[in-house]
N, C-alpha and C. Protein backbone atom coordinates (compact mmCIF):
# COMPACT_ATOMS: atom_id res chain seq x y z
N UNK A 1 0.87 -4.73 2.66
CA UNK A 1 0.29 -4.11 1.85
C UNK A 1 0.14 -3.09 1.49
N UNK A 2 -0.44 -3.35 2.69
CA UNK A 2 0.15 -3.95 1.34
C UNK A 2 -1.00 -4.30 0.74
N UNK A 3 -1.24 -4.32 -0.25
CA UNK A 3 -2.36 -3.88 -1.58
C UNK A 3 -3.52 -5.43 -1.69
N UNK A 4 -4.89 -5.05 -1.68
CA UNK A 4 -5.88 -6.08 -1.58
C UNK A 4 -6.17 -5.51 -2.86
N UNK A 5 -6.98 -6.81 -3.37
CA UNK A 5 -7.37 -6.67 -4.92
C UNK A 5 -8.91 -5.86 -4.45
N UNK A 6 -9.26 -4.74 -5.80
CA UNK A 6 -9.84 -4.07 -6.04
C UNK A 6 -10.53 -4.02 -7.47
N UNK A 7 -11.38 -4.66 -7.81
CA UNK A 7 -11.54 -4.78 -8.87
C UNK A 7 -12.44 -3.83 -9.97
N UNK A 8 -11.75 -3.70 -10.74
CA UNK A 8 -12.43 -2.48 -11.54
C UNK A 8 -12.76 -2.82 -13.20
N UNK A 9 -14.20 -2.71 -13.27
CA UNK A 9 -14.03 -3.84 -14.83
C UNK A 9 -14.48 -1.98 -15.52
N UNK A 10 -15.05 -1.22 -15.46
CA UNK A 10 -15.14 0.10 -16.06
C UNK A 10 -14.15 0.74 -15.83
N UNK A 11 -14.23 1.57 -17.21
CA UNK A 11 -12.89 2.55 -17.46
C UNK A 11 -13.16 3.84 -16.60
N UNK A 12 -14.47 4.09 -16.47
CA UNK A 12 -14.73 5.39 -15.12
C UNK A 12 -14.50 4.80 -13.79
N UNK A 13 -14.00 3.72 -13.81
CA UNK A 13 -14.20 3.38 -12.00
C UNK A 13 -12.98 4.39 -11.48
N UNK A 14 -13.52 4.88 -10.30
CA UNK A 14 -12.70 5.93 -9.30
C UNK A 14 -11.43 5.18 -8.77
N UNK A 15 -10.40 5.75 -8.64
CA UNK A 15 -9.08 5.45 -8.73
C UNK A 15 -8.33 5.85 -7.56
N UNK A 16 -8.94 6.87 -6.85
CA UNK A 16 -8.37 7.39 -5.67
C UNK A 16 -9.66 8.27 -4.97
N UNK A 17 -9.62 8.29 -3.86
CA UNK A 17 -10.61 9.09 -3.29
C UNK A 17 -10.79 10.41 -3.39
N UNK A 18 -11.35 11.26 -3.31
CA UNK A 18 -11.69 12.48 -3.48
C UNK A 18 -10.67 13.19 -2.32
N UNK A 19 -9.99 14.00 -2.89
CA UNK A 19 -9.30 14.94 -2.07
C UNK A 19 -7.79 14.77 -1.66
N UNK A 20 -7.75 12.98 -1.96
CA UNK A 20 -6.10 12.49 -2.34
C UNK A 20 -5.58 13.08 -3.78
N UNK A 21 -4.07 13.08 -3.32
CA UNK A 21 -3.11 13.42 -4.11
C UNK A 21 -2.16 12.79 -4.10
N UNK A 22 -1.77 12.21 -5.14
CA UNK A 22 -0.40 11.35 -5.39
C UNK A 22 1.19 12.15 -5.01
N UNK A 23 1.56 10.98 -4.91
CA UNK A 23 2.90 12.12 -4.67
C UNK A 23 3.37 12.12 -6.22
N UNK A 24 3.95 13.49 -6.00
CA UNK A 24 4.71 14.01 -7.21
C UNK A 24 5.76 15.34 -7.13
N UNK A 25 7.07 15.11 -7.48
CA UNK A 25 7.45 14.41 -8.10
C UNK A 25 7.84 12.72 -7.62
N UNK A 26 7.85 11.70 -7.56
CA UNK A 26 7.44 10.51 -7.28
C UNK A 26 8.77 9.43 -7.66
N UNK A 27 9.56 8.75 -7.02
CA UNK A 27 10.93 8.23 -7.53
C UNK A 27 10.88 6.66 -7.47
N UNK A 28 10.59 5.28 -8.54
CA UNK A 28 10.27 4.48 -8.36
C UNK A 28 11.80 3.41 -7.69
N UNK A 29 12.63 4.67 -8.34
CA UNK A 29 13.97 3.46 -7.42
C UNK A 29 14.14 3.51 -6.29
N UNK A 30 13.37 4.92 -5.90
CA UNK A 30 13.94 4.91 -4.19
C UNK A 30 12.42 4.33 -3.21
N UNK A 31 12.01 3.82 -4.15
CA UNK A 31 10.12 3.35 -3.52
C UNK A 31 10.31 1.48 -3.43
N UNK A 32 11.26 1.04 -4.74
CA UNK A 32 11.73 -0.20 -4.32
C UNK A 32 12.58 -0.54 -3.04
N UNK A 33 12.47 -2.12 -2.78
CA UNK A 33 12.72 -2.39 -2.07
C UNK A 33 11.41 -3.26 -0.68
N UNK A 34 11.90 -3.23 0.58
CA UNK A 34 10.98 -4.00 1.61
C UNK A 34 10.59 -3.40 2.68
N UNK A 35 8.99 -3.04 2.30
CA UNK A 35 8.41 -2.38 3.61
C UNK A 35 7.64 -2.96 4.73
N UNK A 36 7.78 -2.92 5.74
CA UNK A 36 6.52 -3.19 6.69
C UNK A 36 5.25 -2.34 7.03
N UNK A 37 4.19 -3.56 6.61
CA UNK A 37 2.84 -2.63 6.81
C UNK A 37 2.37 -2.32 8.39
N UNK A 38 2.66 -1.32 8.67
CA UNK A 38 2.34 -0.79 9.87
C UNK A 38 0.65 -0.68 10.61
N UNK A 39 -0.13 -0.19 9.67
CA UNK A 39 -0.95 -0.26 9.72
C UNK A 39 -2.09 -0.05 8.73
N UNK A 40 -3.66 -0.57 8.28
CA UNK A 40 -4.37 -1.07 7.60
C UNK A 40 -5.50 -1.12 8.02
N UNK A 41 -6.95 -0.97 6.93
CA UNK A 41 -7.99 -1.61 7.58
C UNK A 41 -7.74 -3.05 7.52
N UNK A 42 -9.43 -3.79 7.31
CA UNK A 42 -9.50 -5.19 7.80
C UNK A 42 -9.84 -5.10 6.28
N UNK A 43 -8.90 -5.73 5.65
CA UNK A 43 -9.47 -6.32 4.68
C UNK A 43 -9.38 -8.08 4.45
N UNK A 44 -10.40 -8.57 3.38
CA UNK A 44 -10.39 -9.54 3.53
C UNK A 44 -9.41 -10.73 2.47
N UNK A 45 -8.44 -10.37 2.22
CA UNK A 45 -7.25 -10.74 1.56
C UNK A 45 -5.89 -10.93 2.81
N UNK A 46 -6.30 -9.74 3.48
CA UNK A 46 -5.22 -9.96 4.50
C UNK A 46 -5.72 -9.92 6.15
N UNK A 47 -6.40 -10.56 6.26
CA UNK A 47 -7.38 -10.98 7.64
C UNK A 47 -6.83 -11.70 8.64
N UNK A 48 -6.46 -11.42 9.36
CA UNK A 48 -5.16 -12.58 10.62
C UNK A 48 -4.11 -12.48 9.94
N UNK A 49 -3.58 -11.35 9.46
CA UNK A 49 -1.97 -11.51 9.28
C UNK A 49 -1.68 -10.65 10.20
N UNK A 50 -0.56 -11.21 10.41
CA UNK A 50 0.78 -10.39 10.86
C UNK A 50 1.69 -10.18 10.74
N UNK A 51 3.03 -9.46 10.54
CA UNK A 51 4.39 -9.15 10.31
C UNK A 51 4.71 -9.18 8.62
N UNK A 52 3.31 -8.30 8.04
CA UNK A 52 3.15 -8.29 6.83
C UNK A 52 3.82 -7.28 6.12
N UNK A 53 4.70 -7.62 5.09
CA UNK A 53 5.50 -6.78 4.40
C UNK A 53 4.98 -6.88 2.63
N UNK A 54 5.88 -6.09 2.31
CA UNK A 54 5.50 -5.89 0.52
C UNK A 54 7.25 -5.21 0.35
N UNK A 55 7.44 -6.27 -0.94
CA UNK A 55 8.79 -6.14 -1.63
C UNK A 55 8.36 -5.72 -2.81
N UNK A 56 8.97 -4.87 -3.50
CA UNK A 56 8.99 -3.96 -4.62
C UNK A 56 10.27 -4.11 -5.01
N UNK A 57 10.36 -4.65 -6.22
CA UNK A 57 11.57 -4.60 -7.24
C UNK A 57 11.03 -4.25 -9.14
N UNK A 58 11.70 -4.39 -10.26
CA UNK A 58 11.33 -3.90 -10.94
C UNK A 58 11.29 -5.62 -12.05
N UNK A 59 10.83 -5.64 -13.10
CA UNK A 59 10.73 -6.95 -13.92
C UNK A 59 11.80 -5.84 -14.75
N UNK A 60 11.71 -7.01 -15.90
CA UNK A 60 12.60 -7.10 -17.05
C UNK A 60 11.76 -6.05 -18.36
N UNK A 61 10.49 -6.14 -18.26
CA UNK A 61 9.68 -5.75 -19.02
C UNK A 61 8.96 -4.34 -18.68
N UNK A 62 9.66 -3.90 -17.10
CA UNK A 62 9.42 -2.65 -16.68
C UNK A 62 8.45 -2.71 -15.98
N UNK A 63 7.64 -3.61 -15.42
CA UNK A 63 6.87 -3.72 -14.08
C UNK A 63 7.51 -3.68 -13.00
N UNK A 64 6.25 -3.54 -12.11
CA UNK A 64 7.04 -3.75 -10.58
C UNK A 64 6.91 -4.58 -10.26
N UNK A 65 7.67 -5.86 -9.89
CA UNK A 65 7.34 -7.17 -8.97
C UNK A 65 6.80 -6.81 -7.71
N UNK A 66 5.28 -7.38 -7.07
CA UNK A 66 5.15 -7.22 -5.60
C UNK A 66 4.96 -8.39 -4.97
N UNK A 67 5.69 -8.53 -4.30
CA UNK A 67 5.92 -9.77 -2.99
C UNK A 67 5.19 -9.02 -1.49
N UNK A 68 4.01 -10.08 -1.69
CA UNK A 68 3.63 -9.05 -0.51
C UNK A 68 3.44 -10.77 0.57
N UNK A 69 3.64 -10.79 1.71
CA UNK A 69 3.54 -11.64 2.46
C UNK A 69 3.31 -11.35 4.22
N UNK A 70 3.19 -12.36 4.91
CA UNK A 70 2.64 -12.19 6.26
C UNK A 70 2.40 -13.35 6.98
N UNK A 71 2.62 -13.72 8.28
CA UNK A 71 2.07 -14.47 8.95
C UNK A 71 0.80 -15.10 9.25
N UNK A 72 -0.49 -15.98 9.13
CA UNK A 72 -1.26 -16.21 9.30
C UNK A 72 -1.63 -16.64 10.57
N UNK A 73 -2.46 -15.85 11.70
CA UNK A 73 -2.24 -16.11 12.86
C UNK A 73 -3.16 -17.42 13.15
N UNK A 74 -4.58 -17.74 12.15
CA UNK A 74 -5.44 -18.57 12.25
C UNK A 74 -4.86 -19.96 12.35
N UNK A 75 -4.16 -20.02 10.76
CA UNK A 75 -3.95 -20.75 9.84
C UNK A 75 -2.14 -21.28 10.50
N UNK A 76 -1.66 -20.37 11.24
CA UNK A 76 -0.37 -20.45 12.15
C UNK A 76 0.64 -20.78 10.62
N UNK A 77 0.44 -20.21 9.58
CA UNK A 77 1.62 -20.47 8.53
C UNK A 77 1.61 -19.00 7.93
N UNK A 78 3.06 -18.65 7.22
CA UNK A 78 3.36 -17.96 5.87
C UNK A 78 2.45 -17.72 5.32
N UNK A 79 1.99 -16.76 4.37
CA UNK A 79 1.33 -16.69 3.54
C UNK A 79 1.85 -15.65 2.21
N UNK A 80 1.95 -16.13 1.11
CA UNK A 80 2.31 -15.01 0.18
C UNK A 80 1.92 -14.51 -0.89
N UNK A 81 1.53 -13.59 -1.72
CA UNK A 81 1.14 -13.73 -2.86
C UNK A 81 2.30 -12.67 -3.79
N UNK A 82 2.42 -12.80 -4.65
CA UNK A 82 2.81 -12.38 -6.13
C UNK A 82 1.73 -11.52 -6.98
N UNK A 83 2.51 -10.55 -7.39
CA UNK A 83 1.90 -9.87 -8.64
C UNK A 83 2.61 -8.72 -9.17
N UNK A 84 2.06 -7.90 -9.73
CA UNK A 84 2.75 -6.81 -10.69
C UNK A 84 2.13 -5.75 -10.90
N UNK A 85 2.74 -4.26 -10.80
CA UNK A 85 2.46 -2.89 -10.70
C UNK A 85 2.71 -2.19 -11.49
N UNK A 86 2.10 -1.21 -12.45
CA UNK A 86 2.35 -0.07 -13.47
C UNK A 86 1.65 0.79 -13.28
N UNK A 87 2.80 1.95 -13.52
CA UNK A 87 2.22 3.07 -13.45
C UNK A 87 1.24 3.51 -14.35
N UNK A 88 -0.29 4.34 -13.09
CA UNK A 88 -1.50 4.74 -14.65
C UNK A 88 -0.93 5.77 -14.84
N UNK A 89 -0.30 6.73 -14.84
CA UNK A 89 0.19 7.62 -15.91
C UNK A 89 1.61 7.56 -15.79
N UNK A 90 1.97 9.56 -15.51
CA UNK A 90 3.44 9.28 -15.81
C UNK A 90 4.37 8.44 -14.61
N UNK A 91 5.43 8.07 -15.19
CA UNK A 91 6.65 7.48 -13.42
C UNK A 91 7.44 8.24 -12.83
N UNK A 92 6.66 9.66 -12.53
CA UNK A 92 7.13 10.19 -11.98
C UNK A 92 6.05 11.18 -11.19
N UNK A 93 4.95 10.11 -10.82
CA UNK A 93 3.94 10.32 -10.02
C UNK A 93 3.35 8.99 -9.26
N UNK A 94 3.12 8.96 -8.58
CA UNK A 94 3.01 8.03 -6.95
C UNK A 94 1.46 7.24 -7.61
N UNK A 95 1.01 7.27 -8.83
CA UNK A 95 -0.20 6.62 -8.93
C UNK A 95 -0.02 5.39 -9.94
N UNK A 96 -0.21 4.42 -9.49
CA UNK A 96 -0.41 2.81 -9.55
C UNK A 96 -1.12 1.99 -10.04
N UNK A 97 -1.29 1.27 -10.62
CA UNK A 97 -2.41 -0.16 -10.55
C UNK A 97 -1.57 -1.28 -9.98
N UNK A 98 -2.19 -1.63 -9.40
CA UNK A 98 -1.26 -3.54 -8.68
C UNK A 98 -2.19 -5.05 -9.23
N UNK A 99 -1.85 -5.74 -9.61
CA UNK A 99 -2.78 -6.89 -10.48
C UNK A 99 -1.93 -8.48 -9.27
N UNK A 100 -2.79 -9.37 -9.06
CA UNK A 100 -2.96 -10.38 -8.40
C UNK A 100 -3.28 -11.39 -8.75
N UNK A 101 -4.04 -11.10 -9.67
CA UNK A 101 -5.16 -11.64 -10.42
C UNK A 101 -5.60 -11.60 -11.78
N UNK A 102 -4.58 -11.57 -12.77
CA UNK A 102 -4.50 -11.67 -14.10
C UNK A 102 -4.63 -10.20 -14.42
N UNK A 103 -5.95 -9.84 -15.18
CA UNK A 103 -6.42 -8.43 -15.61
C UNK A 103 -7.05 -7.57 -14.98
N UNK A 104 -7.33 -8.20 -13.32
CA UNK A 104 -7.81 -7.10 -12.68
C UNK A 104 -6.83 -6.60 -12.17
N UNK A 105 -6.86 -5.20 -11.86
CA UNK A 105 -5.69 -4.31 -11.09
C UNK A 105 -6.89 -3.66 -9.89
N UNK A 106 -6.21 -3.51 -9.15
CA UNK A 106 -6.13 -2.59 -7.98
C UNK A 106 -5.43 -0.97 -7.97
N UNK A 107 -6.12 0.02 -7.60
CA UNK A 107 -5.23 1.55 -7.46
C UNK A 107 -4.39 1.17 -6.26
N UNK A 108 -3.56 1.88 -6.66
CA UNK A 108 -2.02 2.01 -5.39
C UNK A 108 -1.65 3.24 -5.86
N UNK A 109 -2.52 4.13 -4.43
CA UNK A 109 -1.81 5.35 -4.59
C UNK A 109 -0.72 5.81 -3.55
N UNK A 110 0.89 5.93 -3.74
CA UNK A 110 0.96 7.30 -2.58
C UNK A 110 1.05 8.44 -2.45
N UNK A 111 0.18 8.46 -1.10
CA UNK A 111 -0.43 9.98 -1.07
C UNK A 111 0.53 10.63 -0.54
N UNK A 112 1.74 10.46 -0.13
CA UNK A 112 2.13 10.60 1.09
C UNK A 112 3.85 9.62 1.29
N UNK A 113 4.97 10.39 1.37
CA UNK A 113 6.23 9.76 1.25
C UNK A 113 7.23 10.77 2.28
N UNK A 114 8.02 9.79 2.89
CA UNK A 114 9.31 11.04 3.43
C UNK A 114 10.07 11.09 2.67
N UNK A 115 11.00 12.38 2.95
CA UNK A 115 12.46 12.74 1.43
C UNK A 115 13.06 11.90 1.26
N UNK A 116 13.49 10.86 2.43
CA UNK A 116 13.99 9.57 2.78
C UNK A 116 13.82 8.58 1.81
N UNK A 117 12.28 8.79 1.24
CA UNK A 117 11.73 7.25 1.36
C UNK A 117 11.85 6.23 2.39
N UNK A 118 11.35 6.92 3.57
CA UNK A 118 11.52 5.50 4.77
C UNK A 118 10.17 5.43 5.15
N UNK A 119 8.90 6.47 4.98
CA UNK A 119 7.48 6.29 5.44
C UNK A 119 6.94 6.33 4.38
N UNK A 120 5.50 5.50 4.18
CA UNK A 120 4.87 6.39 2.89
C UNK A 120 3.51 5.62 3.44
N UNK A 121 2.29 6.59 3.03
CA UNK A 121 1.22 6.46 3.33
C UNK A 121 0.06 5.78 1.51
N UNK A 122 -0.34 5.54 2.08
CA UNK A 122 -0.88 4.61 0.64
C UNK A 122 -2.51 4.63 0.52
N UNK A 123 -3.01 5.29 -0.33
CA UNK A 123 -4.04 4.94 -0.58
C UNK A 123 -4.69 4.03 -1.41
N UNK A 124 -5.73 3.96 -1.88
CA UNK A 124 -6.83 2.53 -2.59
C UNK A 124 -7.59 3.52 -3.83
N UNK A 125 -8.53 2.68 -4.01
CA UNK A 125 -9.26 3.59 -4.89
C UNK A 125 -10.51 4.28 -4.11
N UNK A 126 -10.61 4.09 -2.50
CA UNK A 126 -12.34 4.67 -1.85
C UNK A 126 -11.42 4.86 -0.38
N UNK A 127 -12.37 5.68 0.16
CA UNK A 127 -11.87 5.75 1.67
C UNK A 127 -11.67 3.90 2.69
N UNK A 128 -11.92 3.14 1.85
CA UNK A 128 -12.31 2.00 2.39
C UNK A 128 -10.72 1.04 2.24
N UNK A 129 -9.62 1.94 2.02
CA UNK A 129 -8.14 1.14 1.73
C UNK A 129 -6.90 2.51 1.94
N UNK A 130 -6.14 1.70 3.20
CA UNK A 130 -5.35 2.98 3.62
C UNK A 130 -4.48 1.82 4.02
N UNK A 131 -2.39 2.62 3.57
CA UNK A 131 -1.84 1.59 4.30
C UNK A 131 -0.70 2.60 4.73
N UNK A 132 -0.36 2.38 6.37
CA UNK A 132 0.61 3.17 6.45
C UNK A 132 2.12 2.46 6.41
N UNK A 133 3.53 2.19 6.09
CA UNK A 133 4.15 1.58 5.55
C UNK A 133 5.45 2.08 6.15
N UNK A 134 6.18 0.96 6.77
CA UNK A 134 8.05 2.05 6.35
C UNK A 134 8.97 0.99 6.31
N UNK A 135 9.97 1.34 6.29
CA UNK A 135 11.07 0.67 6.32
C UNK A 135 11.62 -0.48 7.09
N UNK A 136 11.12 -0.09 8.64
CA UNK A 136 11.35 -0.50 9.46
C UNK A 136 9.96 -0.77 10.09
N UNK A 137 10.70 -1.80 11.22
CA UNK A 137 8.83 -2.78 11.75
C UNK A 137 8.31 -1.58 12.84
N UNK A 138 8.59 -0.36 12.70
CA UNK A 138 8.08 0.50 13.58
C UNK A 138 7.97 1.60 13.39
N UNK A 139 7.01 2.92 13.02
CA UNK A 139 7.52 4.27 12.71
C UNK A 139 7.02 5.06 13.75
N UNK A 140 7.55 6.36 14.18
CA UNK A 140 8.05 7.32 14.87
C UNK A 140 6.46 7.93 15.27
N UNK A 141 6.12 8.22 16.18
CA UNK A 141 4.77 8.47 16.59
C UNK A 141 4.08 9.92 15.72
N UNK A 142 5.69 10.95 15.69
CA UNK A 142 5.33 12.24 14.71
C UNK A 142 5.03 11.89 13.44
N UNK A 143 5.46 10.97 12.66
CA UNK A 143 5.20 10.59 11.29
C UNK A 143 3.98 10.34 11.42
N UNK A 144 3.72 9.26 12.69
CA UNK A 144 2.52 8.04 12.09
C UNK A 144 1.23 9.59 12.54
N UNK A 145 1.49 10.31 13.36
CA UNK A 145 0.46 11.11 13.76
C UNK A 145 0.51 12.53 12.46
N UNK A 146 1.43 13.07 11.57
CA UNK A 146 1.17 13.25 10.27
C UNK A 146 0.66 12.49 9.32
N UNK A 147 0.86 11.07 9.15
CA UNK A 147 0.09 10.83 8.57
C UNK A 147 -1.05 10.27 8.13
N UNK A 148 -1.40 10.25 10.09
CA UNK A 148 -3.21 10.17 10.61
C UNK A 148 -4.10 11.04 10.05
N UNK A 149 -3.35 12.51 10.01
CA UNK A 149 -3.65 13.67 10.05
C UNK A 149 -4.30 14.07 8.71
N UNK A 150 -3.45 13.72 8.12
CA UNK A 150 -3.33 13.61 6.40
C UNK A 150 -4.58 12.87 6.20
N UNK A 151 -4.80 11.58 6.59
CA UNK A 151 -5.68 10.65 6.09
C UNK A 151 -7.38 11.11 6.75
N UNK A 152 -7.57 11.38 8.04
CA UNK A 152 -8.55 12.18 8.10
C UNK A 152 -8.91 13.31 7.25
N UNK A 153 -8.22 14.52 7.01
CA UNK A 153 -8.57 15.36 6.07
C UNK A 153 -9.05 14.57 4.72
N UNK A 154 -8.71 13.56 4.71
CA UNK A 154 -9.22 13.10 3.07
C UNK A 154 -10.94 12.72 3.27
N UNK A 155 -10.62 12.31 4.68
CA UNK A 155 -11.89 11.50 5.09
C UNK A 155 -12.28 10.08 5.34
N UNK A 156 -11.04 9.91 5.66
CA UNK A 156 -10.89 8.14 6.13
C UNK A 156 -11.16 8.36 7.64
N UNK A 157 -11.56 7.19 8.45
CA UNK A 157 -12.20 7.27 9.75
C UNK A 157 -10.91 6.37 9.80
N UNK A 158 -9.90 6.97 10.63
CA UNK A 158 -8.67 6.16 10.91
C UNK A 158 -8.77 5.41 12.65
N UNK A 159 -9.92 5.85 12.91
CA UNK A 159 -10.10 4.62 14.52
C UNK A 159 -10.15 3.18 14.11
N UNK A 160 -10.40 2.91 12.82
CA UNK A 160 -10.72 1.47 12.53
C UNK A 160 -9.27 1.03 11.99
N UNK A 161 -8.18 1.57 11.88
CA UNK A 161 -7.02 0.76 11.51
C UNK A 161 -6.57 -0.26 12.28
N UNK A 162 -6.21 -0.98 11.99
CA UNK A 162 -5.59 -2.00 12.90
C UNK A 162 -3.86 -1.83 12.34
N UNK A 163 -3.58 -2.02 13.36
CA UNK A 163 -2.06 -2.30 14.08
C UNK A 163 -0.95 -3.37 13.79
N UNK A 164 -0.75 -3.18 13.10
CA UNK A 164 0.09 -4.54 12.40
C UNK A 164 1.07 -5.00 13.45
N UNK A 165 1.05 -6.45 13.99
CA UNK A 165 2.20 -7.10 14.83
C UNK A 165 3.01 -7.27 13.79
N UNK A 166 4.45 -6.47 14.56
CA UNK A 166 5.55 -6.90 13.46
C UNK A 166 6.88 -7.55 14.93
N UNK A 167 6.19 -8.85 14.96
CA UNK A 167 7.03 -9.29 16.38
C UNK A 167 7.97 -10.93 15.60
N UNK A 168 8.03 -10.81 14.52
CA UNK A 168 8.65 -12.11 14.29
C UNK A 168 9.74 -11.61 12.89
């Protein structure tokens, strides 16, 4: 998530937390593709998963396809959902809506990317949605501790993340 629905029926609803910043300049071809969610709060869309990833490719019509999926440790099956991402302003800034659910969207911000594109840190629309993300089912303790670092200064209480098993 990889991205939990957020629902926003007002045009003032807050979009990113106070003190986040999108990345910019922001590259959506090198952002496609399949990440593993490293780590996350508890949300309740993705509750007992594990080895949860999010695929990013582009539609025909200029969305982003998101395949976001995961293990269910309860439920001991797959789990997947579908939906679609556009950029709220320009595409060549890291700020998002993600939809799941017909007309509601969710913010997907990143705050936070390597030159690479192999890490990227993700925010929500409140301190209450943080995802750290990479390429691979594991990132580098200096990254993940930049971009602890990062996410405290915003004002996220990052003791409550949980740890994504990426063992399958």
């Amino acid at each position: 998530m990889v991205c939990t629905v957020i629902v926003c029926l007002l045009p003032y609803c807050k979009t990113m937390p106070k003190g986040a910043v999108a990345v910019k300049p922001f590259d959506i071809n090198k952002y496609l593709g399949k990440w593993y969610e490293i780590a996350r709060f508890d949300y309740r869309f993705e509750r007992n998963l594990k080895n949860v990833t999010a695929e990013y490719s582009l539609n025909e019509d200029g969305t982003i396809r998101v395949l976001n999926g995961g293990y269910n440790t309860k439920e001991n099956k797959w789990k997947k959902a579908v939906g679609k991402a556009k950029f709220r302003d320009g595409k060549d800034e890291g700020k998002l809506k993600v939809s799941f659910f017909g007309p509601f969207y969710a913010a997907y911000n990143v705050i936070a990317v390597s030159p690479d594109y192999k890490y990227a840190l993700v925010a929500g629309n409140s301190l209450g949605y943080l995802w750290l993300l990479s390429r691979d089912k594991t990132m580098p303790e200096n990254i993940k501790e930049q971009y602890l670092q990062k996410a405290r200064q915003i004002g996220y209480d990052t003791k409550n993340l949980i740890w994504v098993k990426q063992d399958k």
